[in-house]
C-alpha atoms as a PDB file:
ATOM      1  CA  UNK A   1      29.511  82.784  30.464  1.00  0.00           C
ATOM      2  CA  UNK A   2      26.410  82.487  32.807  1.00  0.00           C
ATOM      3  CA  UNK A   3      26.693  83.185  36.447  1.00  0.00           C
ATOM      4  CA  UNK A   4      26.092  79.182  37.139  1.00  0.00           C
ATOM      5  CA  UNK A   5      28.520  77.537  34.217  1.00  0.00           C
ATOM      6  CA  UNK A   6      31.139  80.192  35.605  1.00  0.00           C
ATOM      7  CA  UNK A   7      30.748  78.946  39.747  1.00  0.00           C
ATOM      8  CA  UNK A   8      30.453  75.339  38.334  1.00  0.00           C
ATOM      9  CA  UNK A   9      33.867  76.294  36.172  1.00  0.00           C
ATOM     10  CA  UNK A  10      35.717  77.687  38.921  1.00  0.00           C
ATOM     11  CA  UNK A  11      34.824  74.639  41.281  1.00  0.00           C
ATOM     12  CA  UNK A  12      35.782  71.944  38.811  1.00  0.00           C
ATOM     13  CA  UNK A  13      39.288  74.067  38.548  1.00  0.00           C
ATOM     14  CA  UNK A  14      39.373  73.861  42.545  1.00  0.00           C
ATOM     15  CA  UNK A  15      38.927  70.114  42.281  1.00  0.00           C
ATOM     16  CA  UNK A  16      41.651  69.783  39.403  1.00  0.00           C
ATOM     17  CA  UNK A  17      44.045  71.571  41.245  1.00  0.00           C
ATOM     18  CA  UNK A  18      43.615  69.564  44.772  1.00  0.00           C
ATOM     19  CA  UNK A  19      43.893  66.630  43.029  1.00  0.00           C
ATOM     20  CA  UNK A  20      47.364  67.610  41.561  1.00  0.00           C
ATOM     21  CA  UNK A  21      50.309  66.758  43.662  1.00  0.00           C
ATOM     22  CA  UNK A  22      52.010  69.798  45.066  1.00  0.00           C
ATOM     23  CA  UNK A  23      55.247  68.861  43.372  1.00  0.00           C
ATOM     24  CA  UNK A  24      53.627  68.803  39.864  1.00  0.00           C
ATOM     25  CA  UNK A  25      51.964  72.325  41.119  1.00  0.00           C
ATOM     26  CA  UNK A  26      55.624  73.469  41.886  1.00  0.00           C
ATOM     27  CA  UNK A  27      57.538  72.257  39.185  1.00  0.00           C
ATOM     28  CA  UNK A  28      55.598  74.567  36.702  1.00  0.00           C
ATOM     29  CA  UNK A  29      57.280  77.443  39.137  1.00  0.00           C
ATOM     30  CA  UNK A  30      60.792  76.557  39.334  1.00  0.00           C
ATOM     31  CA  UNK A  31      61.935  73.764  37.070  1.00  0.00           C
ATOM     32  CA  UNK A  32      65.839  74.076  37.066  1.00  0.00           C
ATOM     33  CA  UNK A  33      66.348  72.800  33.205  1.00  0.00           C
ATOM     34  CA  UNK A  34      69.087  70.702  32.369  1.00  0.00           C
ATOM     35  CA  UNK A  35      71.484  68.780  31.975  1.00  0.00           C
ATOM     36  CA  UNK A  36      71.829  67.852  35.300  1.00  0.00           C
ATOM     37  CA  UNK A  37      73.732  64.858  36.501  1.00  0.00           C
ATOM     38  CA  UNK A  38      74.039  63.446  39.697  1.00  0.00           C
ATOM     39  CA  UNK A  39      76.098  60.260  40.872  1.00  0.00           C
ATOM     40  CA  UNK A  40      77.295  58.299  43.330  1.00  0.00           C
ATOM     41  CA  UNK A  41      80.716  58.051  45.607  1.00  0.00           C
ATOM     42  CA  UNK A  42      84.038  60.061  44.545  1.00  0.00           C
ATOM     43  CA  UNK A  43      83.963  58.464  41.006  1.00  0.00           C
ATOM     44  CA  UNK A  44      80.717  59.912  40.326  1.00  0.00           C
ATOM     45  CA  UNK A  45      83.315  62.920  39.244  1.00  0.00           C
ATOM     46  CA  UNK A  46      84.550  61.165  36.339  1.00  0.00           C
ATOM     47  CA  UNK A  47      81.054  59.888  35.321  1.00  0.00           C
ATOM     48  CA  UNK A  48      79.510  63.381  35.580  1.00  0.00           C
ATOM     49  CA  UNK A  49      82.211  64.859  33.593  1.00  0.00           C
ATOM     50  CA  UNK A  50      81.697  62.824  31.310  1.00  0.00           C
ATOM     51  CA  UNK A  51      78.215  63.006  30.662  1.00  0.00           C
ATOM     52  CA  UNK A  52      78.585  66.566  30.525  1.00  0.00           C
ATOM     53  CA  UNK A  53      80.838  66.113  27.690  1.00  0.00           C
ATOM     54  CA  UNK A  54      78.321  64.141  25.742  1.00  0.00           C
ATOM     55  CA  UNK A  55      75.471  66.642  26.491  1.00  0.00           C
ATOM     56  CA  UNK A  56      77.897  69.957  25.463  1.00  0.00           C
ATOM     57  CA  UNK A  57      78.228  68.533  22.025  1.00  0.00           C
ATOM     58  CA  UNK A  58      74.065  67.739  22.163  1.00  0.00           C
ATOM     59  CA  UNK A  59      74.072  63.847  22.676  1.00  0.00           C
ATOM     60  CA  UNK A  60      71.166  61.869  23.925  1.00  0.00           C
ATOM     61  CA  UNK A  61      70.357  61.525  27.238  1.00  0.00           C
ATOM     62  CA  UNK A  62      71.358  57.782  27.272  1.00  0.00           C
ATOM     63  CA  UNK A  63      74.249  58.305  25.085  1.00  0.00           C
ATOM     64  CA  UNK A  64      75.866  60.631  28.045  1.00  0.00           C
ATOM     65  CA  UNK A  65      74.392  58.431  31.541  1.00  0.00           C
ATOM     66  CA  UNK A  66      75.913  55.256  29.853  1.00  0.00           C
ATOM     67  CA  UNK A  67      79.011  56.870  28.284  1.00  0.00           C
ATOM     68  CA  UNK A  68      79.226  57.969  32.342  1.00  0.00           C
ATOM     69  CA  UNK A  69      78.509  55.140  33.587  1.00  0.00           C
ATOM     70  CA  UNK A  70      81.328  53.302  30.949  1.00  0.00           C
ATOM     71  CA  UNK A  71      84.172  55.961  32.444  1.00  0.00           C
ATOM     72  CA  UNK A  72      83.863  54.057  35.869  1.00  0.00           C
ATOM     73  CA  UNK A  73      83.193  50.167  33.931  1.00  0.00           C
ATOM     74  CA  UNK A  74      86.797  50.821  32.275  1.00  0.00           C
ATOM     75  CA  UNK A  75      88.899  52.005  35.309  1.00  0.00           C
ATOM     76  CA  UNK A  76      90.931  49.443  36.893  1.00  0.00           C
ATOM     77  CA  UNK A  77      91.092  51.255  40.236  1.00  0.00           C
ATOM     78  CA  UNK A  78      87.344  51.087  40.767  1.00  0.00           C
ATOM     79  CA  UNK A  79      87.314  47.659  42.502  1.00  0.00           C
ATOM     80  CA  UNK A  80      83.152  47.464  42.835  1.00  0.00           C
ATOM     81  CA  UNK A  81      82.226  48.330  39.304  1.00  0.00           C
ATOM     82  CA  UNK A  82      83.024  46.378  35.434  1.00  0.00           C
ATOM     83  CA  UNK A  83      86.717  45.769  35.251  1.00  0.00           C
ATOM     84  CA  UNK A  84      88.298  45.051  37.954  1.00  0.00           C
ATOM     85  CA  UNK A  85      85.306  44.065  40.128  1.00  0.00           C
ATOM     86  CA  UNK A  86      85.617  42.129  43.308  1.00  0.00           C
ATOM     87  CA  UNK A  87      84.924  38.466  42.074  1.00  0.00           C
ATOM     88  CA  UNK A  88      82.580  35.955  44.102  1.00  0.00           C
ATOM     89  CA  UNK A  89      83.386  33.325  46.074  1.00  0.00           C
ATOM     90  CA  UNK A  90      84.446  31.167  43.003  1.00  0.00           C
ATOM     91  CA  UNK A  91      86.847  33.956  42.295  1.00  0.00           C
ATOM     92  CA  UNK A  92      85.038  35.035  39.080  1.00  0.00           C
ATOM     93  CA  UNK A  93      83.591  38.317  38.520  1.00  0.00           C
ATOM     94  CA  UNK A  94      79.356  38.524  37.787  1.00  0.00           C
ATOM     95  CA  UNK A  95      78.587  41.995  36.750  1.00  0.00           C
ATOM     96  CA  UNK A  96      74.807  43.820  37.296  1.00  0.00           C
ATOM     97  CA  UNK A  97      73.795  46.718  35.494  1.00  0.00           C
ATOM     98  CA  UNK A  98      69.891  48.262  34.626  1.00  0.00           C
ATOM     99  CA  UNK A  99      68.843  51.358  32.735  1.00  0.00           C
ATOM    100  CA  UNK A 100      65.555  53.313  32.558  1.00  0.00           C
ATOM    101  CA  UNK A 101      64.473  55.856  29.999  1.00  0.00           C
ATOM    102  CA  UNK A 102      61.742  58.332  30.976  1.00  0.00           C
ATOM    103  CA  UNK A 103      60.655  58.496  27.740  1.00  0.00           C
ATOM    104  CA  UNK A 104      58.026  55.963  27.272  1.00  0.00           C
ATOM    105  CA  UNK A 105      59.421  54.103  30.744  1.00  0.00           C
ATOM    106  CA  UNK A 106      61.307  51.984  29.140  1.00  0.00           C
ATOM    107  CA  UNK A 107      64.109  49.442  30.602  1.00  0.00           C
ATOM    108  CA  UNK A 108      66.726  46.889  30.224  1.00  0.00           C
ATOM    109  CA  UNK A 109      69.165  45.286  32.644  1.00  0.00           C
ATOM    110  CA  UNK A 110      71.482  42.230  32.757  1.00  0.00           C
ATOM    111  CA  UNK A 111      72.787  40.540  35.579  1.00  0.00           C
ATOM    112  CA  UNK A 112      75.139  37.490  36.681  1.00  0.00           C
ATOM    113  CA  UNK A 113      77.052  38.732  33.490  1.00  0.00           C
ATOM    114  CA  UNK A 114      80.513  37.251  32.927  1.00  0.00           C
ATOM    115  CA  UNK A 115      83.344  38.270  30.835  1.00  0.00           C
ATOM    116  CA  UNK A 116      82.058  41.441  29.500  1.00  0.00           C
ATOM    117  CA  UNK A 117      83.395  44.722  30.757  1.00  0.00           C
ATOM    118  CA  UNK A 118      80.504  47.204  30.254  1.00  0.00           C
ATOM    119  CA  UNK A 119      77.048  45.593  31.412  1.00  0.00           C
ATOM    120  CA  UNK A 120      75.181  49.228  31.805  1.00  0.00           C
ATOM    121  CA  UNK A 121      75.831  49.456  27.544  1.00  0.00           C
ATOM    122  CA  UNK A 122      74.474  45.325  27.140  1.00  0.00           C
ATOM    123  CA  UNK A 123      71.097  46.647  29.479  1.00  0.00           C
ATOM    124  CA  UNK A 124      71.022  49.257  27.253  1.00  0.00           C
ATOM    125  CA  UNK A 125      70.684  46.875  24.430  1.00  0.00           C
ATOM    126  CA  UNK A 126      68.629  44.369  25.974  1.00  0.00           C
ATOM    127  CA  UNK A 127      66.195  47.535  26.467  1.00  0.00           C
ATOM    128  CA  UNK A 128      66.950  48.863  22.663  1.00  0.00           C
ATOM    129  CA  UNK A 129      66.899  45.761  20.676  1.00  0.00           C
ATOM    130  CA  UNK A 130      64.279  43.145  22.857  1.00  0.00           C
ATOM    131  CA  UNK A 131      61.269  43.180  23.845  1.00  0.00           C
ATOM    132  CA  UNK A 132      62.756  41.794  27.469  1.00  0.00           C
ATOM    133  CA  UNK A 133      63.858  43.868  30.407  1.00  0.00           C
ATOM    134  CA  UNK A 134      66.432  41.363  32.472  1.00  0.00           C
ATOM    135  CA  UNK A 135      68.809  39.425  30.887  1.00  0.00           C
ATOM    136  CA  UNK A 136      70.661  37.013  33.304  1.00  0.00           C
ATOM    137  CA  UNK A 137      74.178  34.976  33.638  1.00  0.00           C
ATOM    138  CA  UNK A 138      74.732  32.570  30.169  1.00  0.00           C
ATOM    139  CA  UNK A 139      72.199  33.982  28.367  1.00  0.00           C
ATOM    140  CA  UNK A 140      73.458  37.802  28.949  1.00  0.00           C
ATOM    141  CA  UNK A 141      76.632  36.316  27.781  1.00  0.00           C
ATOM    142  CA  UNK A 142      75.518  35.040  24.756  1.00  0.00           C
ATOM    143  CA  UNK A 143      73.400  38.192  23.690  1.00  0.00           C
ATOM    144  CA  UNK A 144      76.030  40.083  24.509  1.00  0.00           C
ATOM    145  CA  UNK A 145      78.367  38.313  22.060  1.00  0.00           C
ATOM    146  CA  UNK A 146      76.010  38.222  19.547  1.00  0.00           C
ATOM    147  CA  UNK A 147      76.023  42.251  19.379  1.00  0.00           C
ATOM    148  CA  UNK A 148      79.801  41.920  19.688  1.00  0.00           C
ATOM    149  CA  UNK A 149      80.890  42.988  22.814  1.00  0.00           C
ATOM    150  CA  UNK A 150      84.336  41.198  23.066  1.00  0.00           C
ATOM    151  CA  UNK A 151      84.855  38.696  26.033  1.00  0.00           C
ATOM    152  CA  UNK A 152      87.470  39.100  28.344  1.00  0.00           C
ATOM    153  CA  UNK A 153      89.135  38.475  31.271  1.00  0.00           C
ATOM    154  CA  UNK A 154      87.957  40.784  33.768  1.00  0.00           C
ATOM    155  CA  UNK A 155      90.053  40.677  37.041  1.00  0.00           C
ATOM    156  CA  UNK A 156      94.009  41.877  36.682  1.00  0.00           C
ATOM    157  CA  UNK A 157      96.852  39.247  38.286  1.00  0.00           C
ATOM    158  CA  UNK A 158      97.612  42.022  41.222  1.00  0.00           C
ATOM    159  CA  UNK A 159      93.656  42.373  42.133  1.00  0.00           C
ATOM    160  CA  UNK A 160      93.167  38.765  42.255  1.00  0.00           C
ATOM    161  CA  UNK A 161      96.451  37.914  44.223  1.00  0.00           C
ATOM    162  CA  UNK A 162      94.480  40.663  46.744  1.00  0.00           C
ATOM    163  CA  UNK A 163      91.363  38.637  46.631  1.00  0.00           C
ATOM    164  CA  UNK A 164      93.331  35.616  47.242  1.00  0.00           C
ATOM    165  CA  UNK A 165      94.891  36.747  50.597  1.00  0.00           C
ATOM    166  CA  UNK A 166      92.255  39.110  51.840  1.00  0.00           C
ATOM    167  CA  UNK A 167      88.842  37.497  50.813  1.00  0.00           C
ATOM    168  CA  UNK A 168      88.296  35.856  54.216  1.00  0.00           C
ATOM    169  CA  UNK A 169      88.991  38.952  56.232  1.00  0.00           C
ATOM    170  CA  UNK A 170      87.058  42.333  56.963  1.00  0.00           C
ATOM    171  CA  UNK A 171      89.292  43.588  54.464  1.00  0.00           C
ATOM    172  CA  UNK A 172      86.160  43.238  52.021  1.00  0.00           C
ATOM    173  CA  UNK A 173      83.569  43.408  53.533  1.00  0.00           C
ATOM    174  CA  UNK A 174      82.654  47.303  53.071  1.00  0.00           C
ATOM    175  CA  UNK A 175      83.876  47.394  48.601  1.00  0.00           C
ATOM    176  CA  UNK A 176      80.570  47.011  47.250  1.00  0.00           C
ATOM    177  CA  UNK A 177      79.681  50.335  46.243  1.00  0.00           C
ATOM    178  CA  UNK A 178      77.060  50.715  43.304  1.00  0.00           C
ATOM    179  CA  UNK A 179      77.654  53.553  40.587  1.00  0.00           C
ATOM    180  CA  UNK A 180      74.409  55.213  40.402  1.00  0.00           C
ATOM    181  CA  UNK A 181      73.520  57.753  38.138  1.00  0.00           C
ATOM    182  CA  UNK A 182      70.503  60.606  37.195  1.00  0.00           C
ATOM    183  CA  UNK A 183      69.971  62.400  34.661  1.00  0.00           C
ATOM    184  CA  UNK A 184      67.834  65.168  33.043  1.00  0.00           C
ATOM    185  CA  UNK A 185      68.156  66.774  29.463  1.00  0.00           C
ATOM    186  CA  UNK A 186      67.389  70.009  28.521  1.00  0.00           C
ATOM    187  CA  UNK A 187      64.244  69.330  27.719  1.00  0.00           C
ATOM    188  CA  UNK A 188      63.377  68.427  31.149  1.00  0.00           C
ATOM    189  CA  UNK A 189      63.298  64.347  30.643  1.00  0.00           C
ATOM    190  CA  UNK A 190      64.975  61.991  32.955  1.00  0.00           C
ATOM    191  CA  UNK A 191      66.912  58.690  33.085  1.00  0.00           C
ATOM    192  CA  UNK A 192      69.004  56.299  35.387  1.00  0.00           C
ATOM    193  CA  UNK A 193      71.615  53.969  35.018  1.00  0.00           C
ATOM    194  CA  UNK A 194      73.041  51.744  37.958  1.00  0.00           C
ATOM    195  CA  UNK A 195      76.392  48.878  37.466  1.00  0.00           C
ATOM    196  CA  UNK A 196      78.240  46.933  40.215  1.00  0.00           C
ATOM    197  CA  UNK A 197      79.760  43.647  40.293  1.00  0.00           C
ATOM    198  CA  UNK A 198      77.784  43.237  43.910  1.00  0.00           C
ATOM    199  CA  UNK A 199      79.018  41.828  47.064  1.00  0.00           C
ATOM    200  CA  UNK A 200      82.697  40.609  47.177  1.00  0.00           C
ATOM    201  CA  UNK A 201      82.769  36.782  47.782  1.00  0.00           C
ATOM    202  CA  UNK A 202      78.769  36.481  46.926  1.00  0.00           C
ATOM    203  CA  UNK A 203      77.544  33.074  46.083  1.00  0.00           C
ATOM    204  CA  UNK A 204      77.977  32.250  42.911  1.00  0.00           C
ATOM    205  CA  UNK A 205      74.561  33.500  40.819  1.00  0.00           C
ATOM    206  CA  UNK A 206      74.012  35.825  43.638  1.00  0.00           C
ATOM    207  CA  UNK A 207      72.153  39.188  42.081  1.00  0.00           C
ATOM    208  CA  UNK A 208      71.617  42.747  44.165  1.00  0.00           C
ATOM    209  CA  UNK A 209      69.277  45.011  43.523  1.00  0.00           C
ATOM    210  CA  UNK A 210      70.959  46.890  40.634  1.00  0.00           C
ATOM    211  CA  UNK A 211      69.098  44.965  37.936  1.00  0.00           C
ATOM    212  CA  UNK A 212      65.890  45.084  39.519  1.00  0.00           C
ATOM    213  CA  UNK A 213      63.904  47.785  38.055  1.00  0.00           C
ATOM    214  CA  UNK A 214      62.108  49.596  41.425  1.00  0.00           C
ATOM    215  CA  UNK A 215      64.767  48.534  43.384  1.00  0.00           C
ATOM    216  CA  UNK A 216      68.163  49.267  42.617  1.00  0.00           C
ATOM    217  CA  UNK A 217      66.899  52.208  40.496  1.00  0.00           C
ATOM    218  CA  UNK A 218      63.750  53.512  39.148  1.00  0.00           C
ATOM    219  CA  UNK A 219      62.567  56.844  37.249  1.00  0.00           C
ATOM    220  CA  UNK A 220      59.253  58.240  36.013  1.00  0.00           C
ATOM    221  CA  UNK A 221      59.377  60.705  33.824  1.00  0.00           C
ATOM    222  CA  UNK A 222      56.349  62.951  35.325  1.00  0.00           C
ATOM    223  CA  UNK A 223      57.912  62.807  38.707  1.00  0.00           C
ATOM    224  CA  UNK A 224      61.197  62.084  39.598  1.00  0.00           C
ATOM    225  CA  UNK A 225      64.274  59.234  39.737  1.00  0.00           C
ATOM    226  CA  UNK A 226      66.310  57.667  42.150  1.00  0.00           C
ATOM    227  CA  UNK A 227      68.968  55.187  42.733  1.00  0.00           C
ATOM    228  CA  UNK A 228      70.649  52.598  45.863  1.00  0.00           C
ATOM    229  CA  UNK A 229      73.827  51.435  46.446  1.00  0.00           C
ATOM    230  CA  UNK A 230      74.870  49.602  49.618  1.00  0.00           C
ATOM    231  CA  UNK A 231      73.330  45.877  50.822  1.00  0.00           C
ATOM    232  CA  UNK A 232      70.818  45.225  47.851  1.00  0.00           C
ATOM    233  CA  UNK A 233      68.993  42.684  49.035  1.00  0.00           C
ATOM    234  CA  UNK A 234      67.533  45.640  51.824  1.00  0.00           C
ATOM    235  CA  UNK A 235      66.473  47.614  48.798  1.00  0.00           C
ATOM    236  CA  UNK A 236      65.315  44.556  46.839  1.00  0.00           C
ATOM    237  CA  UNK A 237      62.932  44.282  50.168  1.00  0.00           C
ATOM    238  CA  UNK A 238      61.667  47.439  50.119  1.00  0.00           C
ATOM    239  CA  UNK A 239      61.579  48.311  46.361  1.00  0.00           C
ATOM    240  CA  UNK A 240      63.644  51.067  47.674  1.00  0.00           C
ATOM    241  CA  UNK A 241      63.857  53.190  44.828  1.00  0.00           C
ATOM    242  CA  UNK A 242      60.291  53.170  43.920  1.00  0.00           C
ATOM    243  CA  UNK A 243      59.099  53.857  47.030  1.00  0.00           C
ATOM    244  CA  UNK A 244      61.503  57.218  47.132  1.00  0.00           C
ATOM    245  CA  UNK A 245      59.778  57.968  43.670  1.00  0.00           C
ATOM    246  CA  UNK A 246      56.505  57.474  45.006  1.00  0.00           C
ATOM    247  CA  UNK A 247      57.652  59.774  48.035  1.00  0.00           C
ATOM    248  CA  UNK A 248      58.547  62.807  45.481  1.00  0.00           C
ATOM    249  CA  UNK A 249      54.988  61.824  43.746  1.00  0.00           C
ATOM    250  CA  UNK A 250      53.317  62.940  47.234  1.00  0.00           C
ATOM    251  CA  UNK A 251      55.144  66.166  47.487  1.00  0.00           C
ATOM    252  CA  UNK A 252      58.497  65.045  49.653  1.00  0.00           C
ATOM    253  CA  UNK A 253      61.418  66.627  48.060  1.00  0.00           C
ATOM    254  CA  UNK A 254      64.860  64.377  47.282  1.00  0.00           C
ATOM    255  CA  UNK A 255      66.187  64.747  50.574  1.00  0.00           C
ATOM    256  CA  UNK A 256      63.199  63.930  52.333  1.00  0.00           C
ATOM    257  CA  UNK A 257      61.717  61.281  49.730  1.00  0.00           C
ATOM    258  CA  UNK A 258      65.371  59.237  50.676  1.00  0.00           C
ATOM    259  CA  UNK A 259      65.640  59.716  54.337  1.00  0.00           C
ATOM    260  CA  UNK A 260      61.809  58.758  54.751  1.00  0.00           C
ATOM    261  CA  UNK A 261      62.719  55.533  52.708  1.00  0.00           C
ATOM    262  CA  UNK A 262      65.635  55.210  54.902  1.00  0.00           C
ATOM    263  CA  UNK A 263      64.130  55.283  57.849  1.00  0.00           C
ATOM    264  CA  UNK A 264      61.315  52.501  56.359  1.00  0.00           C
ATOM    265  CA  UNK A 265      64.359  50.237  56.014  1.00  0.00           C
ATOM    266  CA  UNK A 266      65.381  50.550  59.217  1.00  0.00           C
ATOM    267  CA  UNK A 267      62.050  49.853  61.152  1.00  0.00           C
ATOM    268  CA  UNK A 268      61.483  46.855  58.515  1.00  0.00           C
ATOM    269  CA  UNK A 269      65.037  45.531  59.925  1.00  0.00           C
ATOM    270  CA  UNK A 270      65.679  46.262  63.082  1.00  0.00           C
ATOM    271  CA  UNK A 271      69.442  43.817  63.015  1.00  0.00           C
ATOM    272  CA  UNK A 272      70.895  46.520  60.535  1.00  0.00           C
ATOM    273  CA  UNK A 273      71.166  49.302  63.354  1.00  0.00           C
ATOM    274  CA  UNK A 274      73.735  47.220  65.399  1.00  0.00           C
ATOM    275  CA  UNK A 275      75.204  45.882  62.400  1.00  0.00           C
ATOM    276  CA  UNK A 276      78.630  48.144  61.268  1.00  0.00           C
ATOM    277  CA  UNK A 277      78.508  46.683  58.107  1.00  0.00           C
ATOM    278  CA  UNK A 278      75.466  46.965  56.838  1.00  0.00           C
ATOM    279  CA  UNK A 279      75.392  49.749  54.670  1.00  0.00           C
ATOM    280  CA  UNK A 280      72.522  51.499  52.587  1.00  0.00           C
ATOM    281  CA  UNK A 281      72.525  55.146  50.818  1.00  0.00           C
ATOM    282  CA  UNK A 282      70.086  56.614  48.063  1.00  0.00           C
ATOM    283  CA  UNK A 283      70.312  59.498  45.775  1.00  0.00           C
ATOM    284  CA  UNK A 284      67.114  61.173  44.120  1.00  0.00           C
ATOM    285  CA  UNK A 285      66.597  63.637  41.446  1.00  0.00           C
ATOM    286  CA  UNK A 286      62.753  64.973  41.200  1.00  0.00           C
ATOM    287  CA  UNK A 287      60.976  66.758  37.902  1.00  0.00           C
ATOM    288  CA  UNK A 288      61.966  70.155  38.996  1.00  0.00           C
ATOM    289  CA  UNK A 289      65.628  69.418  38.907  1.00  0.00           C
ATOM    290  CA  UNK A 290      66.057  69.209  42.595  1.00  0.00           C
ATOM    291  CA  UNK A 291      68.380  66.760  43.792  1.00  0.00           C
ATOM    292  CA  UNK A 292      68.827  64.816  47.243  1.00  0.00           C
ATOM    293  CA  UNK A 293      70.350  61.735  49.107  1.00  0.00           C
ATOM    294  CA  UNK A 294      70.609  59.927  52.450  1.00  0.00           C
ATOM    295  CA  UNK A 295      72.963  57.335  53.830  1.00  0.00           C
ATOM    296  CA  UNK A 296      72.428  54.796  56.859  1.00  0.00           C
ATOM    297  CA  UNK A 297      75.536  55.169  58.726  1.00  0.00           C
ATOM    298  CA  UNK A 298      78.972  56.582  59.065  1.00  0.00           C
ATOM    299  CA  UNK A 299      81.809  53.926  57.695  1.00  0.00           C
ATOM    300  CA  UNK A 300      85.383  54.767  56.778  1.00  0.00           C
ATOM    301  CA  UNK A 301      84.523  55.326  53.407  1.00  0.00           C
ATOM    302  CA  UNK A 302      82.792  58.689  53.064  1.00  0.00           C
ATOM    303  CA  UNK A 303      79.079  58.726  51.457  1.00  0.00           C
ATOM    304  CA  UNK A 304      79.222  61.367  48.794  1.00  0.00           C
ATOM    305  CA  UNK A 305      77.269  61.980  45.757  1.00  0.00           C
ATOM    306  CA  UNK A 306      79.030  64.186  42.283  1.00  0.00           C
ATOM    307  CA  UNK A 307      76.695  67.131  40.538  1.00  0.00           C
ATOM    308  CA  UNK A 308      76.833  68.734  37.816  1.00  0.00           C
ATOM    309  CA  UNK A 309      74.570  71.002  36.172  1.00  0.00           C
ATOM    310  CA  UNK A 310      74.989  72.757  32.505  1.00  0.00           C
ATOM    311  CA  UNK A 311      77.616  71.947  30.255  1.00  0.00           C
ATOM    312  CA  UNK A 312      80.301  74.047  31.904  1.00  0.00           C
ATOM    313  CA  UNK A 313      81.962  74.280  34.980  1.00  0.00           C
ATOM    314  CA  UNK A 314      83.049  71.205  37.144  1.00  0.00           C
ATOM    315  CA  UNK A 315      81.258  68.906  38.941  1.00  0.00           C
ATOM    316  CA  UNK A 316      81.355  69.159  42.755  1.00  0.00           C
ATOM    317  CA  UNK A 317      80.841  66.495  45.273  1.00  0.00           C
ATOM    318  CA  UNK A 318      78.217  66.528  48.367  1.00  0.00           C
ATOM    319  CA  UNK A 319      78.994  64.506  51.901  1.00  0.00           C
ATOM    320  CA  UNK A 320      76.253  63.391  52.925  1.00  0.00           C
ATOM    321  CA  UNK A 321      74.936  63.292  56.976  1.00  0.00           C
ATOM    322  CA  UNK A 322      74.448  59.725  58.441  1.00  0.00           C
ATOM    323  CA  UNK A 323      70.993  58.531  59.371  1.00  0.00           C
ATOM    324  CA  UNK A 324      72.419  57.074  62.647  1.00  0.00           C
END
């Protein structure tokens, strides 16, 4: 190599490498490999357990986030999520759901979905079998039925008779908590998966920001995922999730990425800072396997996010500190 081709090869490598984002420069230091799953609230437990399960005997990816994510549709004490979900103000029960693969950033989500237990595994179709990525309210139904997911009714005599008495009342007002969900393999890819049957006594058609892909959830597979739960329409807004992506992209880790996001929201609208009810809480994953999250505000139901990494052990959960 001549003394010119080498200087000229040595300042193209300088140029390559401050164009890079630091976080891509770090990940090739210390990627934690996977599995890794992380999830929202106390039932995240459950969903990260079972995920686990599904990657110890070497499933897919998507086969363990929505076999997770099905573990919290199915129980009948989760009162925001599939079964069991707080209905609208017509006293029926409209379920949202969305799930992105890494892996060629691909998507599917249904919302306003009646009748039908498990919406994360119809967005999982919708993104499998279509060429579509939302599928909304009669028409989610019917494709839905058409891959034979059985209808049924979705909301138990008790629950409803505690609709019926409390649905005017504070009671309410703070049960809409999102099950959120990120994952990476061993192989280093990543996915998310977000369900909720929304905000208790919504208008009827009403849909939060778990189907919308940037909002509710979003993942690229170079950089990082994250997820929201709380008052969607503040991360429909904001494209929330996204925006904490494109944080992680710059070089902000999890933590940071969320909390900056956060803190966006709340300059953007001032009224939520007085507000006790407004509520709004992300959780991140980047590429190196480095996970984060950030809440608004205290409320008498604890933020926490589940983890688990491997395929043995436990999953343990995280509190995490208030904004204000």
């Amino acid at each position: 190599m001549t003394r010119r081709s080498r200087r000229e090869f040595l300042q193209g490598a300088a140029l390559v490498a401050a164009l890079v984002p630091r976080a891509a420069r770090a990940e090739r230091v210390r990627v934690q490999r996977g599995p890794i799953v992380i999830a929202t609230w106390d039932y995240g437990m459950e969903l990260c357990t079972a995920a686990q399960q599904v990657f110890a005997k070497g499933g897919d990816l998507l086969d363990a986030l929505e076999r997770g994510v099905n573990v919290v549709e199915d129980d009948p004490n989760v009162h925001s999520v599939g079964y069991n979900g707080l209905p609208n103000e017509d006293g029926v029960v409209q379920l949202d759901a969305a799930i992105m693969d890494g892996r060629g950033h691909r998507a599917g989500a249904v919302a306003a979905l009646e009748r039908i237990k498990n919406p994360i595994s119809v967005a999982r179709k919708v993104m499998d079998r279509t060429d579509h990525v939302l599928i909304v309210g009669a028409g989610a139904l019917a494709f839905a039925k058409k891959l034979g997911f059985r209808e049924e009714e979705l909301l138990s005599p008790e629950v409803r008779a505690e609709w019926e008495k409390g649905k005017h009342t504070r009671h309410w007002r703070d049960k809409h908590d999102t099950v959120c969900a990120i994952a990476m393999d061993g192989s280093g890819d990543l996915a998310c998966a977000v369900s909720t049957s929304g905000l208790p006594n919504k208008l009827a058609g009403r849909v939060g920001d778990s189907p919308i892909i940037g909002a509710g959830s979003y993942v690229d597979n170079a950089i990082g995922g994250a997820a929201a739960t709380g008052i969607g329409e503040l991360a429909i807004k904001n494209a929330a999730s996204f925006a904490i992506v494109e944080r992680m992209r710059a070089g902000s880790t999890p933590t940071r990425a969320c909390e900056e996001i956060l803190a966006r929201v709340v300059d953007h609208h001032p009224e939520v800072k007085p507000d006790p009810d407004a509520q709004l809480a992300f959780i991140a994953m980047n590429k190196a396997g480095d996970v984060g999250a950030a809440v608004l505000r205290t409320q008498k139901k604890v933020f926490r996010y589940a983890l688990v990494r491997g395929t043995k052990g436990p999953p343990a959960l995280h509190d995490v500190k208030p904004l204000i």
